[in-house]
N, C-alpha and C. Protein backbone atom coordinates (compact mmCIF):
# COMPACT_ATOMS: atom_id res chain seq x y z
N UNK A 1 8.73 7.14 12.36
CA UNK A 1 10.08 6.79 11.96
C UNK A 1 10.06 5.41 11.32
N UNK A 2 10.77 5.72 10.22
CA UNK A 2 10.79 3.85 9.57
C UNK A 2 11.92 2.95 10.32
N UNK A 3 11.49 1.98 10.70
CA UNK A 3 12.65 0.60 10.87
C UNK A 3 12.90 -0.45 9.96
N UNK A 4 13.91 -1.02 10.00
CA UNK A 4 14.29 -1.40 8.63
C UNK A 4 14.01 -3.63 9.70
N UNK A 5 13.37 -3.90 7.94
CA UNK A 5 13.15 -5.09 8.20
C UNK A 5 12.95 -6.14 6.78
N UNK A 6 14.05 -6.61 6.67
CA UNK A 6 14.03 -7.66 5.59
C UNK A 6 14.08 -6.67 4.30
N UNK A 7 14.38 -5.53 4.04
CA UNK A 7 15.06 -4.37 2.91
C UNK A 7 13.90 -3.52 3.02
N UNK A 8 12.34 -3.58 4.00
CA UNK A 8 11.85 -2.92 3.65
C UNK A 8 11.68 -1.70 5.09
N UNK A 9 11.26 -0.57 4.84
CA UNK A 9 11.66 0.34 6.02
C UNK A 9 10.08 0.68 6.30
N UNK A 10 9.62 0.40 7.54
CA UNK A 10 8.31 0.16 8.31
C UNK A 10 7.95 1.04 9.04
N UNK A 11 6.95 2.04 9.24
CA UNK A 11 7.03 3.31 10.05
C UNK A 11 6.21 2.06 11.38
N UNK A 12 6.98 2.51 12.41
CA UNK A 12 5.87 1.57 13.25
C UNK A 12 4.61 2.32 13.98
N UNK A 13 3.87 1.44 13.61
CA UNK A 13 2.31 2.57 13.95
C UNK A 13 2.24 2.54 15.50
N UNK A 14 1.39 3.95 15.64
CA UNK A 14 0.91 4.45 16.78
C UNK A 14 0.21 3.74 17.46
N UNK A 15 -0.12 3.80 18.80
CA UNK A 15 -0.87 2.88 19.19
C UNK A 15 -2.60 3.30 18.96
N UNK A 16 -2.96 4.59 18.90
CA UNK A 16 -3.89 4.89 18.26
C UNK A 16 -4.59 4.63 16.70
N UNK A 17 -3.12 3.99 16.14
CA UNK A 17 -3.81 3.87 14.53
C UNK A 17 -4.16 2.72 14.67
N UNK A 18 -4.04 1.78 15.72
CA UNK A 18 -3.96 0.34 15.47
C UNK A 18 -5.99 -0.18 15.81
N UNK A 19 -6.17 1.19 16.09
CA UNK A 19 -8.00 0.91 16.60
C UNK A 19 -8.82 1.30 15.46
N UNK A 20 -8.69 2.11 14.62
CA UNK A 20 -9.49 2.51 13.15
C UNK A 20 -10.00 1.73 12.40
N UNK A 21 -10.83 2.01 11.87
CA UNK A 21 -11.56 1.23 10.91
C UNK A 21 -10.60 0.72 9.97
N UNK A 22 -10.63 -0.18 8.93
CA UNK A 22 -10.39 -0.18 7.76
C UNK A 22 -10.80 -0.26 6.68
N UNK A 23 -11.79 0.72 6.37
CA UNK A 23 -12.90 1.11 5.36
C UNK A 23 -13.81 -0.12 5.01
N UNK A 24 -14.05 -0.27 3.99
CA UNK A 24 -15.10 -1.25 3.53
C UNK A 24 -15.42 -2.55 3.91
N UNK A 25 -16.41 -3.25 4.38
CA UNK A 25 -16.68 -4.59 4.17
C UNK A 25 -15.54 -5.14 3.43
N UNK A 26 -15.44 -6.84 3.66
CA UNK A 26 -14.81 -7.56 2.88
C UNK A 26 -15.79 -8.49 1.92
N UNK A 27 -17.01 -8.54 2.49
CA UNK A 27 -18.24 -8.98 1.59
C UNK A 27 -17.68 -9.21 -0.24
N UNK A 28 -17.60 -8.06 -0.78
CA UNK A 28 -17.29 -8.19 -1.57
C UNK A 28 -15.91 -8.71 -2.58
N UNK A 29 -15.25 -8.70 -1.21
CA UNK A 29 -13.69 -9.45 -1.84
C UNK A 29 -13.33 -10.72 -1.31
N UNK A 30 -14.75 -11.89 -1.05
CA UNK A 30 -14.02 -12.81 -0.64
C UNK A 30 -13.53 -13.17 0.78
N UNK A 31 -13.57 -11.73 1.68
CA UNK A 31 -12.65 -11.87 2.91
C UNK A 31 -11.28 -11.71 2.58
N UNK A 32 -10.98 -11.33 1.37
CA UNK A 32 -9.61 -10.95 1.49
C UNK A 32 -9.41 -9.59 1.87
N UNK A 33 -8.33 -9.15 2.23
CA UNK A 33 -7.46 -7.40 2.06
C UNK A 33 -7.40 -7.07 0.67
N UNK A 34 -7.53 -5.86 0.19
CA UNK A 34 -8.02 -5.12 -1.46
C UNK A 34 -6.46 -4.48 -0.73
N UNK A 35 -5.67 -4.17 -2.32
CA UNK A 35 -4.16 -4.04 -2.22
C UNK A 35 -5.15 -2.98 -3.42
N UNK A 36 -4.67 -1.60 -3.22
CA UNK A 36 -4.83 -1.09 -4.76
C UNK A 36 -2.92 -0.46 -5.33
N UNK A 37 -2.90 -1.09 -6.51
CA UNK A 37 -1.37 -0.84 -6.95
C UNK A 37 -1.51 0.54 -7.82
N UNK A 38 -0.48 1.53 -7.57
CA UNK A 38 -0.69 2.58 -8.76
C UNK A 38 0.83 2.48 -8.95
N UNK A 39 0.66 1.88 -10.12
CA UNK A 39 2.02 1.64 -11.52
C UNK A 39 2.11 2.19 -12.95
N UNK A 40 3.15 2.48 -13.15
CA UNK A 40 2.63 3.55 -14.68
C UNK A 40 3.70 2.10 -15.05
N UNK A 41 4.28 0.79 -14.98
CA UNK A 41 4.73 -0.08 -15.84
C UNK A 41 3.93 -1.17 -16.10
N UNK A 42 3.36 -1.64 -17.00
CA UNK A 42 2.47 -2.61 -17.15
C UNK A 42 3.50 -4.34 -16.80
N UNK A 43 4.51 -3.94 -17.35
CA UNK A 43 4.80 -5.61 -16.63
C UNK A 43 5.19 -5.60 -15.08
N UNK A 44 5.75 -4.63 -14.41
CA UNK A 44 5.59 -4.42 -12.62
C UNK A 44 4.30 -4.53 -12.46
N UNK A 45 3.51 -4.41 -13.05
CA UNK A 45 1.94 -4.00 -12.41
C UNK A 45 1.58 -5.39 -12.76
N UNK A 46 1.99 -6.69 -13.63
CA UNK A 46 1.63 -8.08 -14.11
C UNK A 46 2.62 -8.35 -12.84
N UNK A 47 3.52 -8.02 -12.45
CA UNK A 47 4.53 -8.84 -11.73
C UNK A 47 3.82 -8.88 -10.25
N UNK A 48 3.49 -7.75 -10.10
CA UNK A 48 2.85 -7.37 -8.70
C UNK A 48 1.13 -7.98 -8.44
N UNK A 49 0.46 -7.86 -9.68
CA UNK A 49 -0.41 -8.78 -9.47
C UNK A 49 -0.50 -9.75 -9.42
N UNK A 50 0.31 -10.79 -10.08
CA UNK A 50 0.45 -12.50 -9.91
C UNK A 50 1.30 -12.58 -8.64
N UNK A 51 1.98 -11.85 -7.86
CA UNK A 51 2.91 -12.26 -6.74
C UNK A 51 1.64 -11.63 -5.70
N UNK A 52 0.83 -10.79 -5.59
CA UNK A 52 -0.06 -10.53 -4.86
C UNK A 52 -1.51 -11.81 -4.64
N UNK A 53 -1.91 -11.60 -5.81
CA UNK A 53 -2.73 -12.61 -6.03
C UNK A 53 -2.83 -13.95 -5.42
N UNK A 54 -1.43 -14.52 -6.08
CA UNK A 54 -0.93 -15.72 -5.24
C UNK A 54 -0.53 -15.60 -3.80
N UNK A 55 -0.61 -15.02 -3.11
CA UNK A 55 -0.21 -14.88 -2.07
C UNK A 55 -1.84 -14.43 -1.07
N UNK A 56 -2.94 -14.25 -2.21
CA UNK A 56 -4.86 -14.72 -1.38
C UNK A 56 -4.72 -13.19 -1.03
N UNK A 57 -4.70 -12.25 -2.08
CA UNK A 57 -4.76 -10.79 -1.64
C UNK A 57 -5.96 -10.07 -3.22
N UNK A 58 -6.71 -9.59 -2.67
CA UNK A 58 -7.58 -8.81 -3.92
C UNK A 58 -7.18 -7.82 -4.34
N UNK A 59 -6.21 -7.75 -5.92
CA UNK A 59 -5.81 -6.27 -6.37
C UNK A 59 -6.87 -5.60 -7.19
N UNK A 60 -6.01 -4.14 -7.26
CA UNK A 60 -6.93 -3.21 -8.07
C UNK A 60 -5.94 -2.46 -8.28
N UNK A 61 -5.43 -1.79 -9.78
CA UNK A 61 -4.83 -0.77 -10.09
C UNK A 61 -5.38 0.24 -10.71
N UNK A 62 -4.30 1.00 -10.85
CA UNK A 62 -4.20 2.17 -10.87
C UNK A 62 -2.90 2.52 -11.91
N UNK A 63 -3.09 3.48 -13.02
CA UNK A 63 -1.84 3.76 -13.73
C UNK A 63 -1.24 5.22 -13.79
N UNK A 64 -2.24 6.32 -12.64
CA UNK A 64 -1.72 7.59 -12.26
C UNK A 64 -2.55 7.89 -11.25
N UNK A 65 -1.97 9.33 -10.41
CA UNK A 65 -2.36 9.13 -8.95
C UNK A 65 -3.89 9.41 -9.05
N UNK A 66 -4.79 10.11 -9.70
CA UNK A 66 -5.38 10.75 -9.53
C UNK A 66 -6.23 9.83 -9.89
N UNK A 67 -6.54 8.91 -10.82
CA UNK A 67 -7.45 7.88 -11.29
C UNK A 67 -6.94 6.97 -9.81
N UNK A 68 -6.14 7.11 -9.37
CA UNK A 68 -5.65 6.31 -7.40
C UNK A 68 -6.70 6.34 -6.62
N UNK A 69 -6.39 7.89 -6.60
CA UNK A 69 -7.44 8.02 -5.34
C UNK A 69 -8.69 8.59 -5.36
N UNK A 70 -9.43 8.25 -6.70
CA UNK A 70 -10.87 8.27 -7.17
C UNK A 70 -11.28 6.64 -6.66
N UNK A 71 -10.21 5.69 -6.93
CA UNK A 71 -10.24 4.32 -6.56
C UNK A 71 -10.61 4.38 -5.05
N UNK A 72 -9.48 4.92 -4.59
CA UNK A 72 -9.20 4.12 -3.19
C UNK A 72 -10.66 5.27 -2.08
N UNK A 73 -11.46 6.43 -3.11
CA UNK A 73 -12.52 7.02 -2.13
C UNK A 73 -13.75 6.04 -2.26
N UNK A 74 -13.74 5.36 -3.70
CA UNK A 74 -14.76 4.45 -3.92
C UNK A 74 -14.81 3.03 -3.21
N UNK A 75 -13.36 2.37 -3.05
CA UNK A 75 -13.15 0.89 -2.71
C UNK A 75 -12.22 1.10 -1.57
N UNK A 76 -11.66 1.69 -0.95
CA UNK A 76 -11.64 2.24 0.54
C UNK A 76 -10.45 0.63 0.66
N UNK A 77 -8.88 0.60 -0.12
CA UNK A 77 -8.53 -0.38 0.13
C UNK A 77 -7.51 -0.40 1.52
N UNK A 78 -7.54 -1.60 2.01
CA UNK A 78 -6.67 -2.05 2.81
C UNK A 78 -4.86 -1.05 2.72
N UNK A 79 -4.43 -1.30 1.81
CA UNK A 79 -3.30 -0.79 1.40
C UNK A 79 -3.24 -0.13 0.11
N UNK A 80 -2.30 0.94 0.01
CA UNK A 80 -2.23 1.27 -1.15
C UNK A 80 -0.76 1.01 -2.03
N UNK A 81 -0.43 0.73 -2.64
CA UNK A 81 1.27 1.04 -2.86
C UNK A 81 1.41 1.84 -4.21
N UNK A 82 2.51 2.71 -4.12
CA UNK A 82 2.69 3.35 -5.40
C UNK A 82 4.07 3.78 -5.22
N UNK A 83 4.16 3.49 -6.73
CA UNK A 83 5.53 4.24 -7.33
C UNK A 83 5.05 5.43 -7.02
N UNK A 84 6.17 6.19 -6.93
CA UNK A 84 6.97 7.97 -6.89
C UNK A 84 6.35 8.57 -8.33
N UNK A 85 6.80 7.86 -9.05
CA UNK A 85 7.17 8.37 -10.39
C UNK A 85 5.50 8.31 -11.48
N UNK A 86 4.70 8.79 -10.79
CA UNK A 86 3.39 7.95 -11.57
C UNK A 86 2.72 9.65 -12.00
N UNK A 87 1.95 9.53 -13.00
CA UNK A 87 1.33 10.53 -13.71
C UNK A 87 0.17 11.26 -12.82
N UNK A 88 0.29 12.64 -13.46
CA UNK A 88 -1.17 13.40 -12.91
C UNK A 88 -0.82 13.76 -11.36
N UNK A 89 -0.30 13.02 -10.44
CA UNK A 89 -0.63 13.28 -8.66
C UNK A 89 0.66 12.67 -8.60
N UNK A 90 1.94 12.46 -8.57
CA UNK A 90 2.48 11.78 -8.36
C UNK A 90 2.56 11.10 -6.90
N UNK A 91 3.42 9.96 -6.51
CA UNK A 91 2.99 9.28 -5.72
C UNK A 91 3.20 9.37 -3.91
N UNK A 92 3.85 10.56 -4.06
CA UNK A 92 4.02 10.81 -2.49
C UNK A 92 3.23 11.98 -2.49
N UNK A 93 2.66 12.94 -3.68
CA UNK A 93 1.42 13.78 -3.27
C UNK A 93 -0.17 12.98 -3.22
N UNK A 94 0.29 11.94 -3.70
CA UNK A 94 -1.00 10.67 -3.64
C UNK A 94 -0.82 10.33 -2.16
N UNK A 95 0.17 9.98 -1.92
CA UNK A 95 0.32 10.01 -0.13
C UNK A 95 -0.37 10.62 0.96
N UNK A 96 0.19 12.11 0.42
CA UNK A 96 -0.03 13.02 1.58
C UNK A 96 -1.37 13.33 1.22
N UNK A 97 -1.99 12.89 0.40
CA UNK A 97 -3.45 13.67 0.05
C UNK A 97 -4.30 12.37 0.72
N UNK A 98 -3.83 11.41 0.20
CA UNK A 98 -5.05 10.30 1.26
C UNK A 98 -4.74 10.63 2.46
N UNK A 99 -3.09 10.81 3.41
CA UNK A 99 -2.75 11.06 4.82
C UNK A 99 -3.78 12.16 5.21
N UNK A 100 -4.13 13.09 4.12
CA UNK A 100 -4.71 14.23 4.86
C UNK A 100 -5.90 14.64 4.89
N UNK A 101 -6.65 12.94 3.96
CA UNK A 101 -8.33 12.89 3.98
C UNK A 101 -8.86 12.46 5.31
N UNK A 102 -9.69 13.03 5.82
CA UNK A 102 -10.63 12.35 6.83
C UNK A 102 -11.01 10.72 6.69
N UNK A 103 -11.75 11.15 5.87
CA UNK A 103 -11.72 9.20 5.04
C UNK A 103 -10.97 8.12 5.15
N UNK A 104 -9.56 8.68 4.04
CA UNK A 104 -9.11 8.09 4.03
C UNK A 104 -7.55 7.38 4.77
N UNK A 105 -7.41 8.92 5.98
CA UNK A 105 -6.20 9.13 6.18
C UNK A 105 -5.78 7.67 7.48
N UNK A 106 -7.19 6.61 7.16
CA UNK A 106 -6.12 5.08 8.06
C UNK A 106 -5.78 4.18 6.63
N UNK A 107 -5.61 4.42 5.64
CA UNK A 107 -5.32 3.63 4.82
C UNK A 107 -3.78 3.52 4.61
N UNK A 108 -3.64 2.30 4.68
CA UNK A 108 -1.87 2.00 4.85
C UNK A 108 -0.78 2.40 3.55
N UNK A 109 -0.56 2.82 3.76
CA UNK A 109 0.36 3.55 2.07
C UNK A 109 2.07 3.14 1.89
N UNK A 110 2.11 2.35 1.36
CA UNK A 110 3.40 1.54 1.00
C UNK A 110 3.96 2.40 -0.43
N UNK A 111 5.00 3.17 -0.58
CA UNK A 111 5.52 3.53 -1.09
C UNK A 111 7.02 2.52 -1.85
N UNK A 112 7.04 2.09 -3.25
CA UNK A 112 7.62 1.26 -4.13
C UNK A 112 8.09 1.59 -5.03
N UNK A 113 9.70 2.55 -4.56
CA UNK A 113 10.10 2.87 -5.97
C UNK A 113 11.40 2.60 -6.40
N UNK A 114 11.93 3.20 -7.80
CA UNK A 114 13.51 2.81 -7.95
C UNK A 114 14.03 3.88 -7.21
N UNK A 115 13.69 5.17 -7.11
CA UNK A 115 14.34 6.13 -6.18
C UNK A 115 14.64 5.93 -5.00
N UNK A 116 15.41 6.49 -4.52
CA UNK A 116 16.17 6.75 -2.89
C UNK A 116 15.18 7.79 -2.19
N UNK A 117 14.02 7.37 -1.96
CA UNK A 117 13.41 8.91 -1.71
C UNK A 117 12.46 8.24 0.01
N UNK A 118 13.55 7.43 0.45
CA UNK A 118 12.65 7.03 1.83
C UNK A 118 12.13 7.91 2.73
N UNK A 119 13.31 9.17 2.91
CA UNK A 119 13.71 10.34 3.96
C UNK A 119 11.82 11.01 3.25
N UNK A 120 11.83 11.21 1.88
CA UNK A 120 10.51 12.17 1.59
C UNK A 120 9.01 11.79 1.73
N UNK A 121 9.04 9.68 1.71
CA UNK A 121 8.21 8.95 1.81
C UNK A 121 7.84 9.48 3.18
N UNK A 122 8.58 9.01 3.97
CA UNK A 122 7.89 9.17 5.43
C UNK A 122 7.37 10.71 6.11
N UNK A 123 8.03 11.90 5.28
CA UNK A 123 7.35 12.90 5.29
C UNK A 123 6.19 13.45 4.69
N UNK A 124 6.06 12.35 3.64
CA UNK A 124 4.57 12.85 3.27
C UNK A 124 3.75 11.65 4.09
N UNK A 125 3.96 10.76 4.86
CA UNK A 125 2.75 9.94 5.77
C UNK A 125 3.30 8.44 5.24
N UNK A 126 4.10 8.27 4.55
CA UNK A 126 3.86 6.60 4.23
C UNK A 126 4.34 6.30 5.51
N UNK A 127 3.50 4.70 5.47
CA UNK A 127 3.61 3.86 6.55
C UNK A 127 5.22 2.79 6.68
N UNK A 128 4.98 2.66 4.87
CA UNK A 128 6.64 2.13 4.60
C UNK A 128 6.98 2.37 3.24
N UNK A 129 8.13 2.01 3.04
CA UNK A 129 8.64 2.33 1.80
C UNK A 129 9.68 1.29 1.51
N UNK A 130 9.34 0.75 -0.01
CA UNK A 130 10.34 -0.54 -0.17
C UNK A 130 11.03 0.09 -1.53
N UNK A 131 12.32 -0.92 -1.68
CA UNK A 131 13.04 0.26 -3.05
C UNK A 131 12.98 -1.07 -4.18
N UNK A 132 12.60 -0.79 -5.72
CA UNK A 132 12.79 -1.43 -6.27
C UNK A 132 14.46 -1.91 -6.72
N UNK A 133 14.59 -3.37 -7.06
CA UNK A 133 13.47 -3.96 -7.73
C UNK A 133 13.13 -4.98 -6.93
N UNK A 134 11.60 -5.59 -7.65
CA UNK A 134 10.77 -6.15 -7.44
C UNK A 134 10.65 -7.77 -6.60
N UNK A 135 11.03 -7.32 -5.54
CA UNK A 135 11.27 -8.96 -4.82
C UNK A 135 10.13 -9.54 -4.23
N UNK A 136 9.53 -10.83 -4.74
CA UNK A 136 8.32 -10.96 -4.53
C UNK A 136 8.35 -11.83 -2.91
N UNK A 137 9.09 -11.93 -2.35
CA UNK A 137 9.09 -12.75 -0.66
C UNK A 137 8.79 -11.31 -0.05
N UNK A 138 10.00 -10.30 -0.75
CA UNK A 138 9.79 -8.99 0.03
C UNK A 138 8.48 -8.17 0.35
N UNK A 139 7.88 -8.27 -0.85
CA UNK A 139 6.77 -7.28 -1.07
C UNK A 139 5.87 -7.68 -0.16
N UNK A 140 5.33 -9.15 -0.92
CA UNK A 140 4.49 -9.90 0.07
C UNK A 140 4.33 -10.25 1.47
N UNK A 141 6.03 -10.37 1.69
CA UNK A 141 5.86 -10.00 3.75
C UNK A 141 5.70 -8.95 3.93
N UNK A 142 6.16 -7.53 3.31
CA UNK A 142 6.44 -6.02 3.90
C UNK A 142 3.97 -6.15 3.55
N UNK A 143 3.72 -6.33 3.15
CA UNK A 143 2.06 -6.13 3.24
C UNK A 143 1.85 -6.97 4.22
N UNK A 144 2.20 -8.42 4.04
CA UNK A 144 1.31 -9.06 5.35
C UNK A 144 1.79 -8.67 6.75
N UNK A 145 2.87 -7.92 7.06
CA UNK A 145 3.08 -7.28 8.21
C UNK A 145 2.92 -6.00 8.60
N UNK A 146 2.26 -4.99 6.94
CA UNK A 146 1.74 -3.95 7.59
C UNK A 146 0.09 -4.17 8.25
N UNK A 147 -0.55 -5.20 7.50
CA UNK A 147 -1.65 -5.27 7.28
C UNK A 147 -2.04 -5.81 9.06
N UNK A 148 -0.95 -6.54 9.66
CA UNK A 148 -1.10 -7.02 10.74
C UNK A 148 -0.63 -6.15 11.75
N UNK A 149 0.40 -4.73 11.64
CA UNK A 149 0.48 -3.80 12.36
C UNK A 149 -0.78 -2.90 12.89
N UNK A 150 -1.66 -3.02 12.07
CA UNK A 150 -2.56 -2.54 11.57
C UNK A 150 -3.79 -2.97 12.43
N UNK A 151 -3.75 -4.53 13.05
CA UNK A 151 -4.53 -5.42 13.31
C UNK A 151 -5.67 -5.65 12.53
N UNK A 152 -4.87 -5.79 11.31
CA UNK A 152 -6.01 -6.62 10.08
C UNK A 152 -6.04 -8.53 9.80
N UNK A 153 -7.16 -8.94 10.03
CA UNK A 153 -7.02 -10.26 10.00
C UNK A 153 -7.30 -10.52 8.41
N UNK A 154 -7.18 -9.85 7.76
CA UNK A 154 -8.20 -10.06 6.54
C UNK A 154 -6.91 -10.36 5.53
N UNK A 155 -5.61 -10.34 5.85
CA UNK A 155 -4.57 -10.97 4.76
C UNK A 155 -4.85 -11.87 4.27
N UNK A 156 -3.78 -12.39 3.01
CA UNK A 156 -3.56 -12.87 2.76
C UNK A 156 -3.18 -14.71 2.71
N UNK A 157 -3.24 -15.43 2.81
CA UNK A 157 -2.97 -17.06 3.14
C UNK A 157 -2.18 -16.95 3.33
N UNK A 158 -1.73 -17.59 4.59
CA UNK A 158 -0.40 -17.77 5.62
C UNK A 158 0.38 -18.83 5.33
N UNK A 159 1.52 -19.02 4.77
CA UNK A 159 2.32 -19.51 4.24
C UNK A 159 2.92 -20.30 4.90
């Protein structure tokens, strides 16, 4: 069930999800959390990387689902977020298809769109779902508090 916190709606995790791996080494990122974004808008996807970035987080996008989650089987990220509305897989069958990989199904899936579609987010597995537009205090807390639901130390710089 999502709870609502600061506009964004938070499924609160199980106490079982909170023991899982979270795929890959950080070796390669620094010690940061890998955010992979799948955006079909190139300036949301500039907006979301400089408000991510700055905030000591390693992105990687994505501009349709399916080039997503070729990403996220190879680089195994921390979080994923995606628009609804994205090409090839769209983004809540990008959802339910990582929810329903072996692999990949502890990867945190933040759902980010202009639609009203929270009620369908949380039925295909997202963890949360934020509605555009693009508030960068929002975004950036709704990750550093999934990432810590999660018991990931590997966020972002603490503000």
């Amino acid at each position: 069930m999502f709870g609502s916190d600061r506009g964004a709606l938070i499924k609160q995790p199980r106490a079982s999800d909170t023991s899982q791996s979270h795929g890959a080494p950080t070796a390669g990122r620094g010690g940061r959390a890998l955010i992979l974004v799948v955006e079909r808008d190139p300036h949301i996807r500039e907006l979301e990387s400089y408000f991510l970035n700055e905030a000591g987080f390693a992105v990687e996008f994505a501009a349709d689902g399916v080039a997503a989650l070729e990403i996220a089987r190879g680089l195994r990220p921390d979080i994923v977020i995606t628009e609804v509305l994205v090409p090839k897989l769209d983004g809540l069958a990008l959802c339910r298809t990582i929810k329903g990989d072996s692999e990949l199904r502890q990867t945190v899936v933040l759902v980010f769109s202009i639609l009203a579609v929270q009620s369908r987010a949380s039925e295909a597995g997202a963890d949360a779902f934020l509605i555009k537009p693009l508030a960068e205090r929002c975004l950036v807390d709704t990750v550093r508090q999934l990432l810590a639901a999660r018991g990931n130390n590997r966020g972002g710089n603490v503000r």
